[in-house]
Protein backbone atom coordinates (compact mmCIF):
# COMPACT_ATOMS: atom_id res chain seq x y z
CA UNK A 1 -25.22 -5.23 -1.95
CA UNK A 2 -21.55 -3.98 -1.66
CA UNK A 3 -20.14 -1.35 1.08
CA UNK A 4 -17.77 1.24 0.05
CA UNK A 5 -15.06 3.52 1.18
CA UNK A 6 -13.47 6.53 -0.61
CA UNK A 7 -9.67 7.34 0.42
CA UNK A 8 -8.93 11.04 -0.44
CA UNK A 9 -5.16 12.20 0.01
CA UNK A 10 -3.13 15.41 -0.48
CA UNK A 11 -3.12 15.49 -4.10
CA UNK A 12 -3.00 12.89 -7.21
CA UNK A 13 0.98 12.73 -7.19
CA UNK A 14 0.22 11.70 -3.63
CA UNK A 15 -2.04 8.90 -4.29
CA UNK A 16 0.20 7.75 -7.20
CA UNK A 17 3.09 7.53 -5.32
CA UNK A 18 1.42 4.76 -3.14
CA UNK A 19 0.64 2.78 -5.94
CA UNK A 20 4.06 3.23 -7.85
CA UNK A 21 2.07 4.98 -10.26
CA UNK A 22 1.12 1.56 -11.64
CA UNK A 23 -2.61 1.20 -12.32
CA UNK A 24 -1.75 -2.76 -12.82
CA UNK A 25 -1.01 -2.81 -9.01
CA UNK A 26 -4.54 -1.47 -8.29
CA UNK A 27 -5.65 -4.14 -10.57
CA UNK A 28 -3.63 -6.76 -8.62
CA UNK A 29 -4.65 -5.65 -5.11
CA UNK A 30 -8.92 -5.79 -6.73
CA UNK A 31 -8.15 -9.13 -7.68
CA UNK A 32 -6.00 -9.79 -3.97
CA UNK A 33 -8.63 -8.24 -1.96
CA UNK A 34 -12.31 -9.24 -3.63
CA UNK A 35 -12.69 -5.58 -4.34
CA UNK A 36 -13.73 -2.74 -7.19
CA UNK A 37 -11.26 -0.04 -7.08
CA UNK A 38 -12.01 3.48 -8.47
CA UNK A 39 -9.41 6.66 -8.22
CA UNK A 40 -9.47 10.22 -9.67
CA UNK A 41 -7.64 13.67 -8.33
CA UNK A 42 -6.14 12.52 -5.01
CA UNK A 43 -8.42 9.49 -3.90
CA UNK A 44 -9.19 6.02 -3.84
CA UNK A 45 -12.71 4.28 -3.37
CA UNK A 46 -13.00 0.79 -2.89
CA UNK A 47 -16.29 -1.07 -3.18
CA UNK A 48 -16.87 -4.67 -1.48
CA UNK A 49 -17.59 -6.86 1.57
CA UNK A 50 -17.02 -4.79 5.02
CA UNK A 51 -13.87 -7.52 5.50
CA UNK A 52 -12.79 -6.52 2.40
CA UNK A 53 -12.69 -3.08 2.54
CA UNK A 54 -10.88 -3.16 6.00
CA UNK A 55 -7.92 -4.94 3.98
CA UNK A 56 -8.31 -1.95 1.79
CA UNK A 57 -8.15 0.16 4.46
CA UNK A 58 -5.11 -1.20 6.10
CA UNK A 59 -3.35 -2.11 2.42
CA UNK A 60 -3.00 1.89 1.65
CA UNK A 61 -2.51 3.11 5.13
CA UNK A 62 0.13 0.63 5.22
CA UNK A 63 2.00 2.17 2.48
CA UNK A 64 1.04 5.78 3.73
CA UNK A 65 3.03 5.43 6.61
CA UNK A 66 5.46 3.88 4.96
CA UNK A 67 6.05 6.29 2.24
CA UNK A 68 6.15 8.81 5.47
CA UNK A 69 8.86 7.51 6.67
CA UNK A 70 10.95 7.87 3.91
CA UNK A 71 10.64 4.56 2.16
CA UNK A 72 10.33 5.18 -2.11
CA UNK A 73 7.32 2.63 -2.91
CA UNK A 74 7.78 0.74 -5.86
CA UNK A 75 6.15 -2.54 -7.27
CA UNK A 76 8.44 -5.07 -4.95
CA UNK A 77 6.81 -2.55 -1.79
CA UNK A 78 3.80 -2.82 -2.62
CA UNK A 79 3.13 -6.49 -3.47
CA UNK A 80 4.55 -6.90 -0.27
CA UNK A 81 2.35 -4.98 1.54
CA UNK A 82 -0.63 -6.43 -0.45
CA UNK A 83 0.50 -9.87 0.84
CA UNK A 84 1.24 -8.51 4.78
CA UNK A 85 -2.19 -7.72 4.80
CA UNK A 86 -3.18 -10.89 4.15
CA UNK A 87 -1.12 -12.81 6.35
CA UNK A 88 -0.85 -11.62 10.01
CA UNK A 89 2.53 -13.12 10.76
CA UNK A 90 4.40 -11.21 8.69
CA UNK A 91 4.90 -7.53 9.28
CA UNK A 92 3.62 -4.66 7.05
CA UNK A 93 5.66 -2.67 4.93
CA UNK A 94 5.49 0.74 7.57
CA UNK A 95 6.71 -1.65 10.30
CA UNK A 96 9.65 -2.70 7.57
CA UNK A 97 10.68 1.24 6.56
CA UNK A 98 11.55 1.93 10.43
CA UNK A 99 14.42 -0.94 10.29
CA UNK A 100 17.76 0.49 10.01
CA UNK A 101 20.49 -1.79 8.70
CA UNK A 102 23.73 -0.22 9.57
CA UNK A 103 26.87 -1.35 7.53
CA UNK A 104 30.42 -0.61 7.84
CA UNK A 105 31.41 2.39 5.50
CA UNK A 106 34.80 0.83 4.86
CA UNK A 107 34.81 -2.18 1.99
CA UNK A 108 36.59 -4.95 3.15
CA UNK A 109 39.06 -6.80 2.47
């Protein structure tokens, strides 16, 4: 017997916006993760192992706070968060969005 947990956010744009509107991404993070993934108007349920579901958990919070802080979250974003969660050495995507690189505004020479 499986656990589950339902997401809910602001609205459906919301939700999509995580997920680079790409219902093949949701597909890839089922297959990632070992889970069933569901969503409808503005959330997300996830059924599988309480491990799994966790990695869910932290997977779309991940790109929450990410997408908070300004960072646009396309496929490249979010396969890279799918694989942070996965492996704790590398940091998540949110950590990522609060690096500044600063550059010269002058080209040079």
């Amino acid at each position: 017997m499986s656990d589950s947990i339902t997401l809910e956010y602001e609205n459906a744009r919301a939700l999509a916006a995580l997920f680079a509107n790409d219902l093949k991404l949701l597909k890839q993070a089922e297959d990632a993760l070992g889970v069933k993934m569901t969503t409808r108007d503005g959330w997300v349920r996830a059924e599988g192992s309480p491990e799994k579901l966790e990695s869910v958990r932290s997977l779309f919070s991940q790109l929450d706070r990410a997408k908070t802080s300004g960072l646009n979250i396309r496929k490249p974003e979010f396969l890279y968060a799918l694989r942070s969660v996965g492996n704790s050495e590398m940091p998540g995507l949110d950590e990522l969005a609060d690096v500044k690189i600063q550059c010269s505004p002058r080209r040079p020479r």
